[in-house]
PDB file of N, CA and C in Angstrom:
ATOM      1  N   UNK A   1      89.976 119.121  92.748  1.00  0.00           N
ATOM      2  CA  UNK A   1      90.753 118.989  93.952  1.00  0.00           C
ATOM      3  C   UNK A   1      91.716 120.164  94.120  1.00  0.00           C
ATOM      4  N   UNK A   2      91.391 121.407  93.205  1.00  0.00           N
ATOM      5  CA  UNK A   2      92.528 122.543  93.779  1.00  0.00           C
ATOM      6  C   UNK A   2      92.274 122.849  95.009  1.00  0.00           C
ATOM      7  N   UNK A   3      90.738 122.702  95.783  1.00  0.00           N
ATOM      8  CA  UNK A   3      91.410 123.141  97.194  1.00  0.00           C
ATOM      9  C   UNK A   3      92.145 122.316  97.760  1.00  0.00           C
ATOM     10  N   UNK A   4      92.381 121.274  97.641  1.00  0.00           N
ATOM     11  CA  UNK A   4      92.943 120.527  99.123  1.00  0.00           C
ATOM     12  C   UNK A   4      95.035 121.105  97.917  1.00  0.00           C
ATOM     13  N   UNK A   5      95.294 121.578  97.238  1.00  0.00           N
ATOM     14  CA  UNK A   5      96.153 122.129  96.498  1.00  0.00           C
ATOM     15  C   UNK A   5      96.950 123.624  96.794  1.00  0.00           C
ATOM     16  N   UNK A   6      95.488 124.228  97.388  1.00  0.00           N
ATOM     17  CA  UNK A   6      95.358 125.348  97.776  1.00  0.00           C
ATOM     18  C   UNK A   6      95.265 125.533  99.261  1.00  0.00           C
ATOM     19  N   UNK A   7      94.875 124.533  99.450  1.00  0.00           N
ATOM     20  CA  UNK A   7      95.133 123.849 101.307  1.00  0.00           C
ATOM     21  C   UNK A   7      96.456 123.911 101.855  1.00  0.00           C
ATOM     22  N   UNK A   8      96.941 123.451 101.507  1.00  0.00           N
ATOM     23  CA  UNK A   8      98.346 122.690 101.375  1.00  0.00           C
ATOM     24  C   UNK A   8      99.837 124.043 100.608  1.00  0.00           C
ATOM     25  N   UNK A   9      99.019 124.660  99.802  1.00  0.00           N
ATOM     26  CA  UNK A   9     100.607 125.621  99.423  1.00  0.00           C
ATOM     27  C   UNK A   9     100.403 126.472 100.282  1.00  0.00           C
ATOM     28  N   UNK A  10      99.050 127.071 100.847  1.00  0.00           N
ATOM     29  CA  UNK A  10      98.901 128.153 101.791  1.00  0.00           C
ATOM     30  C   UNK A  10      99.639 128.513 103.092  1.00  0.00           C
ATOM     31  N   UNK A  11     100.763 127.144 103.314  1.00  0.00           N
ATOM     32  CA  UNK A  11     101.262 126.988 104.600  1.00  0.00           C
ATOM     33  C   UNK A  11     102.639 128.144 104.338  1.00  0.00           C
ATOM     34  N   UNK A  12     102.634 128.143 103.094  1.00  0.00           N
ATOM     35  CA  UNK A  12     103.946 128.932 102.637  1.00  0.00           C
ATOM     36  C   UNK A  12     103.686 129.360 101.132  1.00  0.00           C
ATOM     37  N   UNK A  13     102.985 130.361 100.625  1.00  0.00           N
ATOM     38  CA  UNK A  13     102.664 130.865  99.906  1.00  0.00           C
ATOM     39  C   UNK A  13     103.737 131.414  98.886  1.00  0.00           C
ATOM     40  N   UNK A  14     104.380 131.754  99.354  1.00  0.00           N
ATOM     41  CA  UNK A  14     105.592 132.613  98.064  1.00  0.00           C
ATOM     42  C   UNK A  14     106.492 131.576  98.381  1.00  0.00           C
ATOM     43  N   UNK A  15     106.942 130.489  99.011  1.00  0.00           N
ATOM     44  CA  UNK A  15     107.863 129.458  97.864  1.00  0.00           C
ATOM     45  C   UNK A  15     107.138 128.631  97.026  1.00  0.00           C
ATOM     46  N   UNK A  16     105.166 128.216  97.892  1.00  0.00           N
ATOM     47  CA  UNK A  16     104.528 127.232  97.230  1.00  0.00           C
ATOM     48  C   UNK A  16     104.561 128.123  96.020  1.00  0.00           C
ATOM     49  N   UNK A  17     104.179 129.251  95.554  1.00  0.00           N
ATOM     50  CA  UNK A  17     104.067 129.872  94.346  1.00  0.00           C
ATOM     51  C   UNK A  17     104.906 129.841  93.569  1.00  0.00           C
ATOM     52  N   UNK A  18     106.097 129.907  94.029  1.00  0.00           N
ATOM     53  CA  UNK A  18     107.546 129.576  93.153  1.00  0.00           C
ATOM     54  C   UNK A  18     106.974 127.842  92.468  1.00  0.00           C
ATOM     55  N   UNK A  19     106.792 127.306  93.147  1.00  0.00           N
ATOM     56  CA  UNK A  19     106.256 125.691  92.640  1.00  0.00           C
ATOM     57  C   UNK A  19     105.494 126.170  91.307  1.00  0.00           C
ATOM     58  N   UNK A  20     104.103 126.041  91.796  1.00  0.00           N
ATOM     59  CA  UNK A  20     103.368 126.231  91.136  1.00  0.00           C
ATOM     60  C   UNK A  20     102.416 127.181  91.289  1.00  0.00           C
ATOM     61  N   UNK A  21     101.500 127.332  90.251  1.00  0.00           N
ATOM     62  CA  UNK A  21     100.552 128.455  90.578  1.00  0.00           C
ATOM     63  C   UNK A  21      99.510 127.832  91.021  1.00  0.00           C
ATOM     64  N   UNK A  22      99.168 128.873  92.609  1.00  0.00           N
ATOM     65  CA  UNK A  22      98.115 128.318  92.935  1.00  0.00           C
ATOM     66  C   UNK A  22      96.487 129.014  92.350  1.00  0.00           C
ATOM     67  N   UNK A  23      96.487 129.449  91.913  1.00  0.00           N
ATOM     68  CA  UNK A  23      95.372 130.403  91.177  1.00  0.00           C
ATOM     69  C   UNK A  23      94.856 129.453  89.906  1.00  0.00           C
ATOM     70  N   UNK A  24      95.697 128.668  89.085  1.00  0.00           N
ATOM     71  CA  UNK A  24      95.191 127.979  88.342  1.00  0.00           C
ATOM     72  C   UNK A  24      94.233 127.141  88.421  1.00  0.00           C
ATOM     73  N   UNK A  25      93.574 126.809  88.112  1.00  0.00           N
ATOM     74  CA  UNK A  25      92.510 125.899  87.822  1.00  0.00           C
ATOM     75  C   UNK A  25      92.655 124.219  87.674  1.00  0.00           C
ATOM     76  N   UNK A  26      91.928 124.044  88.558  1.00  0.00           N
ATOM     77  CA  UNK A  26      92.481 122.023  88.378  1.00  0.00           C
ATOM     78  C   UNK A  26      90.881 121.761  88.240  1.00  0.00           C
ATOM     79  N   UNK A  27      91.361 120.331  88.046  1.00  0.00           N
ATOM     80  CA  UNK A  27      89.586 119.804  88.063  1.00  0.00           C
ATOM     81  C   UNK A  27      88.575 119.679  88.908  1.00  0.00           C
ATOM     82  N   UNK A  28      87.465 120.023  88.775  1.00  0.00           N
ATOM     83  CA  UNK A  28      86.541 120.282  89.889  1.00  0.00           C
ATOM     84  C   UNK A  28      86.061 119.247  90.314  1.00  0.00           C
ATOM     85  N   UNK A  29      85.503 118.554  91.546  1.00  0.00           N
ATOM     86  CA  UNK A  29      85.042 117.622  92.189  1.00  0.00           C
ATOM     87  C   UNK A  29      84.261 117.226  91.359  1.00  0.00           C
ATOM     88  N   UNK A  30      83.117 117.280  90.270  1.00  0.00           N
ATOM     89  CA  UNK A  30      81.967 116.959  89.388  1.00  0.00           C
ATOM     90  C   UNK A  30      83.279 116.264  88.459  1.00  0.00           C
ATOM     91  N   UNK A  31      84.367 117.353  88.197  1.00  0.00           N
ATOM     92  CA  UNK A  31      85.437 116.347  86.577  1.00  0.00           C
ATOM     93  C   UNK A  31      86.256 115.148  87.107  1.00  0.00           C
ATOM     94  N   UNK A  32      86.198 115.172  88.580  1.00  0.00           N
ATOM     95  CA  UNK A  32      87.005 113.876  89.191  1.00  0.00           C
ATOM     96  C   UNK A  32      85.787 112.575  89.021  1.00  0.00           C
ATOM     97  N   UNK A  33      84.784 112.946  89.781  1.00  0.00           N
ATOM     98  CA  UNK A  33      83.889 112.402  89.488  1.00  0.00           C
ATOM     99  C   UNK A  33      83.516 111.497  88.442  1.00  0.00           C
ATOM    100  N   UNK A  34      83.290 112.378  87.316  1.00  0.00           N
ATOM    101  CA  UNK A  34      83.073 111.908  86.013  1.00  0.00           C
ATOM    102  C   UNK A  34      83.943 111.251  85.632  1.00  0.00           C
ATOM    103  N   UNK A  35      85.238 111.259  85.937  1.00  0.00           N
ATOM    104  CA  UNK A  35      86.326 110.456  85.244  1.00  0.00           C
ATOM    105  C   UNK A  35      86.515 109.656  85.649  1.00  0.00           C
ATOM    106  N   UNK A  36      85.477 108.819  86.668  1.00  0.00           N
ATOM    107  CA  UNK A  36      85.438 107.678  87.357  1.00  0.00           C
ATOM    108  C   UNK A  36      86.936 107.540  88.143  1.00  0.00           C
ATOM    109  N   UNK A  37      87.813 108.223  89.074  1.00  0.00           N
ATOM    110  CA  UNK A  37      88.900 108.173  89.040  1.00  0.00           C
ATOM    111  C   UNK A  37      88.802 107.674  90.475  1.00  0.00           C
ATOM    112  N   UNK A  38      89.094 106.361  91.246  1.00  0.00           N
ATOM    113  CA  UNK A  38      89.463 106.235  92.552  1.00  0.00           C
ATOM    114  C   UNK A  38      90.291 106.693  92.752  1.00  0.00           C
ATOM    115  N   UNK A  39      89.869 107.818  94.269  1.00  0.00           N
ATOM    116  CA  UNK A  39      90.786 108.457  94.928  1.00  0.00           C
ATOM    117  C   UNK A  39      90.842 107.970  96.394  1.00  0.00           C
ATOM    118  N   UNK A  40      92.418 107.486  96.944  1.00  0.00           N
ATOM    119  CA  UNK A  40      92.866 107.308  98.147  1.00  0.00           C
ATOM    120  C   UNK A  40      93.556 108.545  98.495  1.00  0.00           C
ATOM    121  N   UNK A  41      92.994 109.445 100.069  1.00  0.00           N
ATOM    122  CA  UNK A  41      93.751 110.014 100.744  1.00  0.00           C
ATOM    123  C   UNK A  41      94.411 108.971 101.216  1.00  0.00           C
ATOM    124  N   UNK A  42      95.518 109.751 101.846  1.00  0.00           N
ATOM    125  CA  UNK A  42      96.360 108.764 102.897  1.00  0.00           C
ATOM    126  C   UNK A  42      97.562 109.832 103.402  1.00  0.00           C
ATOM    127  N   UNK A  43      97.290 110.094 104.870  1.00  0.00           N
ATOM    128  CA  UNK A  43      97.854 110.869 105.481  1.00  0.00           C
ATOM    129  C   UNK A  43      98.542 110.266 107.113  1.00  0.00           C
ATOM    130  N   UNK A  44      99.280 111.198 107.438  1.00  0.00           N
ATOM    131  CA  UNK A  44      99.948 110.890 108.691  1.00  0.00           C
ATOM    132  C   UNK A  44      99.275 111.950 109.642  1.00  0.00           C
ATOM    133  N   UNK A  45      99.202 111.227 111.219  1.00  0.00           N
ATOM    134  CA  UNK A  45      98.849 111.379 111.822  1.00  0.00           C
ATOM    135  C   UNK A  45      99.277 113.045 112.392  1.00  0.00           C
ATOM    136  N   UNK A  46     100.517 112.382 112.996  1.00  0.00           N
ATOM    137  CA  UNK A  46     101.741 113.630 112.935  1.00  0.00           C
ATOM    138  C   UNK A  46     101.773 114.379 112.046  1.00  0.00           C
ATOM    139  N   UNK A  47     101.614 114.770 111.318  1.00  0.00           N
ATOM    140  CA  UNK A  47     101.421 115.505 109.869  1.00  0.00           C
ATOM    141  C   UNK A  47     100.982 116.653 109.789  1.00  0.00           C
ATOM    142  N   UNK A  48     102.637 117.756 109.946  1.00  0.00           N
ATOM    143  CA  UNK A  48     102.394 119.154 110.835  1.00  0.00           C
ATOM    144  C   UNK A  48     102.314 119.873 109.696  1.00  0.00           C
ATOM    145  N   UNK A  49     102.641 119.930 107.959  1.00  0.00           N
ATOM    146  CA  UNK A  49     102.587 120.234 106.863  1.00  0.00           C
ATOM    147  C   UNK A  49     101.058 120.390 106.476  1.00  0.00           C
ATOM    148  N   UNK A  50     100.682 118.792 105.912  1.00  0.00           N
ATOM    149  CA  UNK A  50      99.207 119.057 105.817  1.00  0.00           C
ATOM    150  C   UNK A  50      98.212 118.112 106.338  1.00  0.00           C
ATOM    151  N   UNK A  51      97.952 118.644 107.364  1.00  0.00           N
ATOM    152  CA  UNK A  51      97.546 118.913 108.988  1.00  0.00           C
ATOM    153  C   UNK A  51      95.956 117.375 108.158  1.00  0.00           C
ATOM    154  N   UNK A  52      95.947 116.723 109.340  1.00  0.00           N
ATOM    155  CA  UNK A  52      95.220 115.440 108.956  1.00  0.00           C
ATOM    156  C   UNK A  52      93.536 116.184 108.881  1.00  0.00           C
ATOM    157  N   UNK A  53      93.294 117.566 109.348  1.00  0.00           N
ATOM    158  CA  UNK A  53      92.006 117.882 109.474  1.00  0.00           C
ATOM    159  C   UNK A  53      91.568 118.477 107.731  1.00  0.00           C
ATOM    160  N   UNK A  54      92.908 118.918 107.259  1.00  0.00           N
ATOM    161  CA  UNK A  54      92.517 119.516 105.967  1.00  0.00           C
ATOM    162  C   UNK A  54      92.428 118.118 105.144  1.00  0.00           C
ATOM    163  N   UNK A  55      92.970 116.744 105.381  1.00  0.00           N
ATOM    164  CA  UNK A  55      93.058 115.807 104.286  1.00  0.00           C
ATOM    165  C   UNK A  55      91.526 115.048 104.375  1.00  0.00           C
ATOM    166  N   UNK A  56      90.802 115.638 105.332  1.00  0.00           N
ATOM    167  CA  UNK A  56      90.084 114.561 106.011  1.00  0.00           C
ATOM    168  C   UNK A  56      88.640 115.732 105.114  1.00  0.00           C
ATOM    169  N   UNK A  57      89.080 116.821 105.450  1.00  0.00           N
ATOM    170  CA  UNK A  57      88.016 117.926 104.906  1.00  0.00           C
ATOM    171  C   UNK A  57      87.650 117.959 103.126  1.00  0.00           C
ATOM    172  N   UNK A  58      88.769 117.490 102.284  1.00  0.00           N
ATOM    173  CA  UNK A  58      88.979 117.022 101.054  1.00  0.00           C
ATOM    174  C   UNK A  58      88.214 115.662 100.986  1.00  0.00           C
ATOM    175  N   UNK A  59      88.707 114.510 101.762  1.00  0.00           N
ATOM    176  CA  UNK A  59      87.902 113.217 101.587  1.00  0.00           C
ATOM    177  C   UNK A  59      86.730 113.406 101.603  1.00  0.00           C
ATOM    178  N   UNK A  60      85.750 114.818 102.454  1.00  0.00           N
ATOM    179  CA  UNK A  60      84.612 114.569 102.588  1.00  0.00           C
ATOM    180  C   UNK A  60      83.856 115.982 101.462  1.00  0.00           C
ATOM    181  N   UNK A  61      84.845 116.072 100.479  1.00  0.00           N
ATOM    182  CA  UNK A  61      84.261 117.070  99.582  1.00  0.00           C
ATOM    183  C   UNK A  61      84.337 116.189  98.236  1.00  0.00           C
ATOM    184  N   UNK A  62      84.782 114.856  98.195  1.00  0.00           N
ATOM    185  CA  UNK A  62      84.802 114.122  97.362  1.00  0.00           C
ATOM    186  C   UNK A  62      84.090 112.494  97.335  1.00  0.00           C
ATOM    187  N   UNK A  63      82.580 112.883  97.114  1.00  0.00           N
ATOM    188  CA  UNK A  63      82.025 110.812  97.407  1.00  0.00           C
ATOM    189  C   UNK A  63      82.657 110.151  96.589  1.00  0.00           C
ATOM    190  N   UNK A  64      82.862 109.114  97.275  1.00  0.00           N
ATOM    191  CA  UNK A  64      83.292 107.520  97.157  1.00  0.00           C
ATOM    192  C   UNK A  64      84.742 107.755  97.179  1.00  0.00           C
ATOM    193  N   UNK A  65      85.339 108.416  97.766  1.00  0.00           N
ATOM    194  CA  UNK A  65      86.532 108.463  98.119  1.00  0.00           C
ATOM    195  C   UNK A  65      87.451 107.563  99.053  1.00  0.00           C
ATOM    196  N   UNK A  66      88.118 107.055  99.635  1.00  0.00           N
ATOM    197  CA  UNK A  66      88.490 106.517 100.928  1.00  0.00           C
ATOM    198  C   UNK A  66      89.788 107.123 101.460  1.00  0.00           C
ATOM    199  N   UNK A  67      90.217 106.859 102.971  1.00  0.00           N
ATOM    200  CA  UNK A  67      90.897 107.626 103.266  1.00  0.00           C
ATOM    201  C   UNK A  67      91.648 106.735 104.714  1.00  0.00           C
ATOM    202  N   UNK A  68      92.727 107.039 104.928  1.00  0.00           N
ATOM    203  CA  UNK A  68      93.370 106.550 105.437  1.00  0.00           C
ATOM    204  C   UNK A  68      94.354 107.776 106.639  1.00  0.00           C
ATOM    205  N   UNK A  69      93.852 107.680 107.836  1.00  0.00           N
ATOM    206  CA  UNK A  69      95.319 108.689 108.634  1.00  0.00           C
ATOM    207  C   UNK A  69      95.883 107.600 109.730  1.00  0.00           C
ATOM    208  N   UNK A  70      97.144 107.418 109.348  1.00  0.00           N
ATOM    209  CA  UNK A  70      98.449 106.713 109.970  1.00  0.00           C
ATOM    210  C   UNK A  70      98.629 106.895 111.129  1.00  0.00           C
ATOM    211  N   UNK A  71      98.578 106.240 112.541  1.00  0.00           N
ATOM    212  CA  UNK A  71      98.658 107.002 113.582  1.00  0.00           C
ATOM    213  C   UNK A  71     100.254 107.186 113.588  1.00  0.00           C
ATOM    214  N   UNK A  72     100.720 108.403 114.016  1.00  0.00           N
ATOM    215  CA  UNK A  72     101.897 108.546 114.790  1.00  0.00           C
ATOM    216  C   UNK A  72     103.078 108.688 113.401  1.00  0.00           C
ATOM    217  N   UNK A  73     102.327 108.672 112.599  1.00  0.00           N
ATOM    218  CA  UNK A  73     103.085 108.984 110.965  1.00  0.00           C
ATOM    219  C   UNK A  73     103.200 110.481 110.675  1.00  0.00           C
ATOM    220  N   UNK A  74     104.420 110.702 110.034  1.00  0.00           N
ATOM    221  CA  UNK A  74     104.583 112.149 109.735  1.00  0.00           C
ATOM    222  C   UNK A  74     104.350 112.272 108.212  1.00  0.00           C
ATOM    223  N   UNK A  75     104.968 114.072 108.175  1.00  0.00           N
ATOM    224  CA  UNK A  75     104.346 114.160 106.586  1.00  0.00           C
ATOM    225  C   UNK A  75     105.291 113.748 105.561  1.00  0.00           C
ATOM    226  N   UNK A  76     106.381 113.417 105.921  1.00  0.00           N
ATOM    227  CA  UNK A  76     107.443 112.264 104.672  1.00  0.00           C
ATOM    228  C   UNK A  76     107.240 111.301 105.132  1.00  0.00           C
ATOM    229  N   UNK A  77     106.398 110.640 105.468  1.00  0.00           N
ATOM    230  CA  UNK A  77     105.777 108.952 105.999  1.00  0.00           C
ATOM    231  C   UNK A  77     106.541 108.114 105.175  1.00  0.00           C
ATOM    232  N   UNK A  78     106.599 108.362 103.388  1.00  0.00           N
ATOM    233  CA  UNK A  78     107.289 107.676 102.536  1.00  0.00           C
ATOM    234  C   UNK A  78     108.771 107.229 102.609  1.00  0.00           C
ATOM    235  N   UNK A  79     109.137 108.586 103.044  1.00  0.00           N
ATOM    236  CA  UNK A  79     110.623 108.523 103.504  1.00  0.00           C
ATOM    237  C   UNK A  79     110.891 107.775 105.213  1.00  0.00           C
ATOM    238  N   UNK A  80     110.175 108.594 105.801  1.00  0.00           N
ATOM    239  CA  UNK A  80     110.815 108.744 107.099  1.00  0.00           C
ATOM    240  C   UNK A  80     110.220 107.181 107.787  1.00  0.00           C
ATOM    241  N   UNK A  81     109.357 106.369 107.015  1.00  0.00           N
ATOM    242  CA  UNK A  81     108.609 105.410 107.689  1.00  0.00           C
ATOM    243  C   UNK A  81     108.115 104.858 106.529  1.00  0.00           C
ATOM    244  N   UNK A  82     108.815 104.671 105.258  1.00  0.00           N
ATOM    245  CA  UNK A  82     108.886 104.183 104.142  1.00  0.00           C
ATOM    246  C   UNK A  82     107.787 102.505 104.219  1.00  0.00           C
ATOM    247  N   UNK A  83     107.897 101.434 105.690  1.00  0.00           N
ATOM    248  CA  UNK A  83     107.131  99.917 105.474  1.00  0.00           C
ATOM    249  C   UNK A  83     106.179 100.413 105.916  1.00  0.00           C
ATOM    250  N   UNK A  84     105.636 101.325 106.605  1.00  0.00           N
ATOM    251  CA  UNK A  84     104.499 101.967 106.970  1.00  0.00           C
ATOM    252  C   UNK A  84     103.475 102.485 106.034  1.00  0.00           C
ATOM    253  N   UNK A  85     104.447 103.349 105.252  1.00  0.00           N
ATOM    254  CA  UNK A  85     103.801 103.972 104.085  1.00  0.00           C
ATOM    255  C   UNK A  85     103.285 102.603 103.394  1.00  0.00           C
ATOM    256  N   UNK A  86     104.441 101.432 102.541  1.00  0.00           N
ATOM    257  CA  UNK A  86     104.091 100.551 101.884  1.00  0.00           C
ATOM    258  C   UNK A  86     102.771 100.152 102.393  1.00  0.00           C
ATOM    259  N   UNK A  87     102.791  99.927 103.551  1.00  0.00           N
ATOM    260  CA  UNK A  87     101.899  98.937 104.029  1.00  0.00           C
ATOM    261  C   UNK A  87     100.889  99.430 103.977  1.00  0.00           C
ATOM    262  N   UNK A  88     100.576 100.575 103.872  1.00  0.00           N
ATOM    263  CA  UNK A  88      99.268 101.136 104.134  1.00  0.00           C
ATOM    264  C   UNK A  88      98.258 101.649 102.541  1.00  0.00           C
ATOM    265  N   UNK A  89      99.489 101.863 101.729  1.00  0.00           N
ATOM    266  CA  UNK A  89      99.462 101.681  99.749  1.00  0.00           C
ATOM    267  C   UNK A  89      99.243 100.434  99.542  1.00  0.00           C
ATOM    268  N   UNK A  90      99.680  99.008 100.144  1.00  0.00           N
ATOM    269  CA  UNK A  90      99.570  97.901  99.443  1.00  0.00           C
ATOM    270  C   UNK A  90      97.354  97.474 100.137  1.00  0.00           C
ATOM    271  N   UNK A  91      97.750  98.114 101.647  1.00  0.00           N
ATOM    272  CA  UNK A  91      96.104  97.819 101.960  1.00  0.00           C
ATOM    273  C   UNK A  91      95.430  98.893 100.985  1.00  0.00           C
ATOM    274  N   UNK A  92      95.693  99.727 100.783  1.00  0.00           N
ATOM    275  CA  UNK A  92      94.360 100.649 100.250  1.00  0.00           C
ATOM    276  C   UNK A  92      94.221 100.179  99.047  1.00  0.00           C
ATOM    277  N   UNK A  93      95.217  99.511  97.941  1.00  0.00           N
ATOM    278  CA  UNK A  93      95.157  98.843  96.759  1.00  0.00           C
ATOM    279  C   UNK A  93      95.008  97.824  96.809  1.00  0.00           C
ATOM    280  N   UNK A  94      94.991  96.758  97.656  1.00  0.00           N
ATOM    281  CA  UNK A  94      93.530  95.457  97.625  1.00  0.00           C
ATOM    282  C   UNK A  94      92.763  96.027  98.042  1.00  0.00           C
ATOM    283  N   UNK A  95      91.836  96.927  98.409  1.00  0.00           N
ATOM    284  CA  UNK A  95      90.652  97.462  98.618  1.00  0.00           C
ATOM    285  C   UNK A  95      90.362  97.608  97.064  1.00  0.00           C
ATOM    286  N   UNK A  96      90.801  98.259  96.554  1.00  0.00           N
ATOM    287  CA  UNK A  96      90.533  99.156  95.539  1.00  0.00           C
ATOM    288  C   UNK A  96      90.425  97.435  94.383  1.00  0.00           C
ATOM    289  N   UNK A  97      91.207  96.901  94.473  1.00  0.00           N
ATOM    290  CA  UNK A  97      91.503  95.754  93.610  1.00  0.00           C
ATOM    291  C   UNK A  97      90.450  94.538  93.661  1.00  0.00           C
ATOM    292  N   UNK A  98      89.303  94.848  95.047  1.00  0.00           N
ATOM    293  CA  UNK A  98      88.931  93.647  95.344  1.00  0.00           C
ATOM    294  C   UNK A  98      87.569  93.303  94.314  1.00  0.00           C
ATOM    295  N   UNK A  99      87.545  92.753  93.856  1.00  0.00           N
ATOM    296  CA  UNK A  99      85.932  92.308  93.596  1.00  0.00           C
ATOM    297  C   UNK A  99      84.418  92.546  93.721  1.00  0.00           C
TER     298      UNK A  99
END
């Protein structure tokens, strides 16, 4: 998943780099895979940071993924719309939880 990593610091390159390095190496779609790891996107609609087309372009570079975009949600959804966010973490985890 370093691109959607590399997606995402590209909006601002020399502070994202101050973060972290984006050149490093993360695990490749085959090592997510293998590690059997359910992955939920979950993005905001509004979401002028990282833009709902790049989260959506990641969901579909990763099978069996699921994915979620918030209408009218921004990109601190957590903060700025915190029962929204919940609500939308507590649905994607009975999905994930169900039987």
């Amino acid at each position: 998943m370093t691109w959607l990593f590399r997606a995402q610091g590209g909006f601002n390159a020399a502070r994202m780099q101050d973060l972290r390095n984006l050149a490093a190496a993360g695990p490749t779609t085959a090592e997510v895979l293998a590690a059997g790891i359910r992955v939920h996107f979950l993005a905001g609609e509004a979401d002028a940071v990282l833009r709902p087309e790049t989260v959506r372009a990641a969901h579909a570079r990763l099978p069996g993924s699921t994915l979620s975009i918030v209408p009218d949600a921004p990109h601190s959804m957590y903060w700025e719309r915190p029962a929204l966010f919940n609500a939308e973490v507590h649905k994607a985890m009975q999905e994930f939880l169900a039987p």
